[in-house]
Protein backbone atom coordinates (compact mmCIF):
# COMPACT_ATOMS: atom_id res chain seq x y z
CA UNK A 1 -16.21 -215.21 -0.86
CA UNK A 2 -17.95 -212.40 -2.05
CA UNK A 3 -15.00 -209.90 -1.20
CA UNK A 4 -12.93 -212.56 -3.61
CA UNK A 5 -15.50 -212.18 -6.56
CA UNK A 6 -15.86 -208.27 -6.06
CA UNK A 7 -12.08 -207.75 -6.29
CA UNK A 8 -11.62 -210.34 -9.40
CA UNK A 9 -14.45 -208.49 -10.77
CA UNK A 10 -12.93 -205.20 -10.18
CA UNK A 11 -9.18 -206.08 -11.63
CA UNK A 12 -11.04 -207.78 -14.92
CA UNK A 13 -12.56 -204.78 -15.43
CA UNK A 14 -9.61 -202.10 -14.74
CA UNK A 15 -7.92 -204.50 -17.13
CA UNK A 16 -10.55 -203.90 -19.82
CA UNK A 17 -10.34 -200.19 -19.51
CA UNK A 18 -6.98 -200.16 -19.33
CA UNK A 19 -6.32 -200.72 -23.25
CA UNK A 20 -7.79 -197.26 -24.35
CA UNK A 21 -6.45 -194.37 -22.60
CA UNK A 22 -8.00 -191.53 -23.68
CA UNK A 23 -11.49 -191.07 -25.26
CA UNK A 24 -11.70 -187.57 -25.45
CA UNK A 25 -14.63 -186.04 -27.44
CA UNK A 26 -15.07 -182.18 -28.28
CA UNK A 27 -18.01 -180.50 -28.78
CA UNK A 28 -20.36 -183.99 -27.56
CA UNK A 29 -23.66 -184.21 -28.45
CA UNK A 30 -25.82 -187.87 -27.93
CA UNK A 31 -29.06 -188.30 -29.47
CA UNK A 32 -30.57 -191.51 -27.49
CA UNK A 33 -33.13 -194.37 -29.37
CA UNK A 34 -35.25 -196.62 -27.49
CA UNK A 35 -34.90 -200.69 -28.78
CA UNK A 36 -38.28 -200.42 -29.99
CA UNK A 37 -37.77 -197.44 -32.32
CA UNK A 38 -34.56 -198.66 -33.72
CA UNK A 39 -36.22 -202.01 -34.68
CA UNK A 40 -39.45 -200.45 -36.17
CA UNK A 41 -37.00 -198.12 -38.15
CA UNK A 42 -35.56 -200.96 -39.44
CA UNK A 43 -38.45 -202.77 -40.89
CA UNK A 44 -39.51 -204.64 -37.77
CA UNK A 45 -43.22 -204.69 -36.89
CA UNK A 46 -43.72 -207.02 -34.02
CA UNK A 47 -41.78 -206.53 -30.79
CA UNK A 48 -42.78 -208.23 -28.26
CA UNK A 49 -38.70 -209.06 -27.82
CA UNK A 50 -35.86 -207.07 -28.01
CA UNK A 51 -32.40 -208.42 -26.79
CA UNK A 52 -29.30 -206.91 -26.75
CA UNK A 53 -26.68 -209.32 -29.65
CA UNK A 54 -23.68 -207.33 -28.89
CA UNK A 55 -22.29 -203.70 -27.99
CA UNK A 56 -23.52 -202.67 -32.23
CA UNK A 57 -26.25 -205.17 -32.83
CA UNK A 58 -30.27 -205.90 -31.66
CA UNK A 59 -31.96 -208.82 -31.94
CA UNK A 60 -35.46 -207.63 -32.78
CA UNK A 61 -37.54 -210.98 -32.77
CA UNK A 62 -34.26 -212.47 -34.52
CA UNK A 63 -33.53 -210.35 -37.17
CA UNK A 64 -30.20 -208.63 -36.50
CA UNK A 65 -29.60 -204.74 -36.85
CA UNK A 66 -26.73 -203.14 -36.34
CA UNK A 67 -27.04 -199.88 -34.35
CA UNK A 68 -23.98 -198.48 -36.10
CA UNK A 69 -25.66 -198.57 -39.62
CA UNK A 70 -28.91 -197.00 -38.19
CA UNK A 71 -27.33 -194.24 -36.54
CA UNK A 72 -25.15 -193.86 -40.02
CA UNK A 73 -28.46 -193.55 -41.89
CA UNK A 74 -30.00 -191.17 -39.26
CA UNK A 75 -26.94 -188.65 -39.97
CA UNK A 76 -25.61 -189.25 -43.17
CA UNK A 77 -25.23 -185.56 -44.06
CA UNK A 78 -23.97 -184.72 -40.23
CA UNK A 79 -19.94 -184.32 -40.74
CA UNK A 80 -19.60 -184.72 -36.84
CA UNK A 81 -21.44 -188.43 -36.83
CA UNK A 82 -18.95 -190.95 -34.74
CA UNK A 83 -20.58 -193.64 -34.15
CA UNK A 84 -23.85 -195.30 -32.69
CA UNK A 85 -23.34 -197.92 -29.79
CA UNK A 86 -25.73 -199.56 -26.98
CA UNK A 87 -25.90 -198.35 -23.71
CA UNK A 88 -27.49 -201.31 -21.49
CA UNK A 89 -27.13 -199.56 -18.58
CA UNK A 90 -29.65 -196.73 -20.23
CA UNK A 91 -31.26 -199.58 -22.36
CA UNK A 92 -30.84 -197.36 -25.24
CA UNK A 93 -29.18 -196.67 -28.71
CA UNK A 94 -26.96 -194.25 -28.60
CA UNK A 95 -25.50 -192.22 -31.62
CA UNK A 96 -22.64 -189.91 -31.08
CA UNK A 97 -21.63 -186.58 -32.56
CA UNK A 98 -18.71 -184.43 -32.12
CA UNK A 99 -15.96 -181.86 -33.51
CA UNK A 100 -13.05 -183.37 -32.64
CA UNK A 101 -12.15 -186.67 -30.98
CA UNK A 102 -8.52 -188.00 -29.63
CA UNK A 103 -8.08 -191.64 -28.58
CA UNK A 104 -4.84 -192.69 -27.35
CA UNK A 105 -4.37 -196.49 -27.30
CA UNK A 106 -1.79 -199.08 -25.26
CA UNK A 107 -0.04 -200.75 -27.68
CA UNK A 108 -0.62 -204.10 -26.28
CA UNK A 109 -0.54 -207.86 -27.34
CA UNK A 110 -4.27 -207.15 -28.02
CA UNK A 111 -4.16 -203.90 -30.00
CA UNK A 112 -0.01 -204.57 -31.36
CA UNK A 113 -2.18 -204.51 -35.00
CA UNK A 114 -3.01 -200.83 -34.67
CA UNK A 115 0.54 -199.69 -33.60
CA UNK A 116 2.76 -201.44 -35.87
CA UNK A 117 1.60 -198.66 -38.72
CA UNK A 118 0.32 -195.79 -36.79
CA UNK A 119 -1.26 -194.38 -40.01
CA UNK A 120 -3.17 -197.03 -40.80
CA UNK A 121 -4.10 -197.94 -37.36
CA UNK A 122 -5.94 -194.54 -37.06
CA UNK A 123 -8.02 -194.73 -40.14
CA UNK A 124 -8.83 -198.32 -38.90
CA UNK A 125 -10.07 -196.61 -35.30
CA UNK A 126 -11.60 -193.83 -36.95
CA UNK A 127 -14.14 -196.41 -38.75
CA UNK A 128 -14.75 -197.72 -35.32
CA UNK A 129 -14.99 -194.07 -33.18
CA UNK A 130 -14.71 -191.66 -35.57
CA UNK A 131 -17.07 -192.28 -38.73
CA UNK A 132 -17.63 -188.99 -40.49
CA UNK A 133 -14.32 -187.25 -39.64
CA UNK A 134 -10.63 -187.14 -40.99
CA UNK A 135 -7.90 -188.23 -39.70
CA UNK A 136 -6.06 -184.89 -38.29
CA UNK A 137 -2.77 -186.35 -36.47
CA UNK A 138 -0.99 -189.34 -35.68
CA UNK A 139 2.17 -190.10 -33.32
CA UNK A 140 3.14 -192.79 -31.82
CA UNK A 141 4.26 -192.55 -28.44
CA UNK A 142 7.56 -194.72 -27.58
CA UNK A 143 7.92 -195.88 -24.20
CA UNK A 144 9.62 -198.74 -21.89
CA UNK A 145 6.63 -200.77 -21.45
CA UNK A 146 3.51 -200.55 -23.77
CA UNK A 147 3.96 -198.12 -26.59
CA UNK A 148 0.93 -195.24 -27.27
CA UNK A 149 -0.75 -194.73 -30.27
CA UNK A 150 -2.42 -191.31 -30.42
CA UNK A 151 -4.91 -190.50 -32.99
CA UNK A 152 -6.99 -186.92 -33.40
CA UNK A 153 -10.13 -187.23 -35.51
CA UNK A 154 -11.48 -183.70 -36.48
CA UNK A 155 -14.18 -182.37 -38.85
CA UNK A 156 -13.43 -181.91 -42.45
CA UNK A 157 -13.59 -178.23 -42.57
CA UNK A 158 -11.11 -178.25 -39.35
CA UNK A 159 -8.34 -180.46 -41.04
CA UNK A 160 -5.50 -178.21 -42.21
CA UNK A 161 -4.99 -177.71 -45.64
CA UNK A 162 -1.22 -179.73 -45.39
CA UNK A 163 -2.14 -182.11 -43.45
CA UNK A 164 -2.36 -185.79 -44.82
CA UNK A 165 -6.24 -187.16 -46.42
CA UNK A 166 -7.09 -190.78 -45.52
CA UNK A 167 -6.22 -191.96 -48.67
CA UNK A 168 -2.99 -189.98 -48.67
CA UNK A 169 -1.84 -191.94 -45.73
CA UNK A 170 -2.96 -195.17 -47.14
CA UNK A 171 -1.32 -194.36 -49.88
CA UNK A 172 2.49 -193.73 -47.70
């Protein structure tokens, strides 16, 4: 029985992984927050509990803060800010930094809404991975099964003169 539950649990999660393909990040840098901080940063006083709400939120004695939003505020003026999640396996708050980041999605049932305009998919993932950088290229990857969407996220300062803004490619 327990060989049964270790393999379903195995397959569910391969399955979950399966839908992102690459996560690639350049120039990484992590700067880790304990629960507690994060909550008494956000105007929480008394913390006697702390649970996890979701991957981006705390429940700090039941008022909600997202981890994305403190992280956003922590680096506002850092143009390689990507986003803040929580790690429960280091039962921390993690906000992420980098140059240069390149995801490259299945286009599955489940994702289908980021592939059918590959432009638009990509700004939509970079407001999920990639806060504080631009949209660099964008090609989507045609094959028999699932098609790929591949997105590269870079700093400003990095993004080629001709190369397309956000709001240019909203804008196509």
């Amino acid at each position: 029985m327990k060989n049964i539950l270790l393999i379903l649990l195995l397959v569910f999660i391969d399955g979950a992984w399966a839908k992102m393909l690459k996560h690639q990040i350049s120039g990484r840098q992590r700067s880790l927050f304990s629960y507690q901080h994060v909550c008494r940063d956000s105007g929480v006083k008394h913390l006697p509990l702390i649970s996890v709400a979701s991957t981006f939120e705390l429940d700090c004695m039941g008022t909600t803060v997202n981890v994305q939003e403190f992280c956003q505020k922590k680096f506002k003026n850092d143009k390689t800010f990507l986003r803040g999640f929580i790690s429960k396996a280091m039962e921390e708050v993690v906000c992420e930094k980098g140059e240069a980041l390149e995801i490259a999605l299945a286009c599955d049932k489940e994702h289908l809404s980021y592939c059918r305009d590959p432009k638009l998919g990509c700004a939509n993932l970079k407001n999920i991975f990639a806060f504080n950088l631009e949209v660099g290229l964008v090609s989507l990857v045609e094959k028999d099964v699932d098609n790929t969407l591949n997105c590269i996220f870079q700093t400003k300062s990095s993004v080629k003169e001709n190369d397309f803004s956000i709001d240019e490619m909203l804008k196509l």
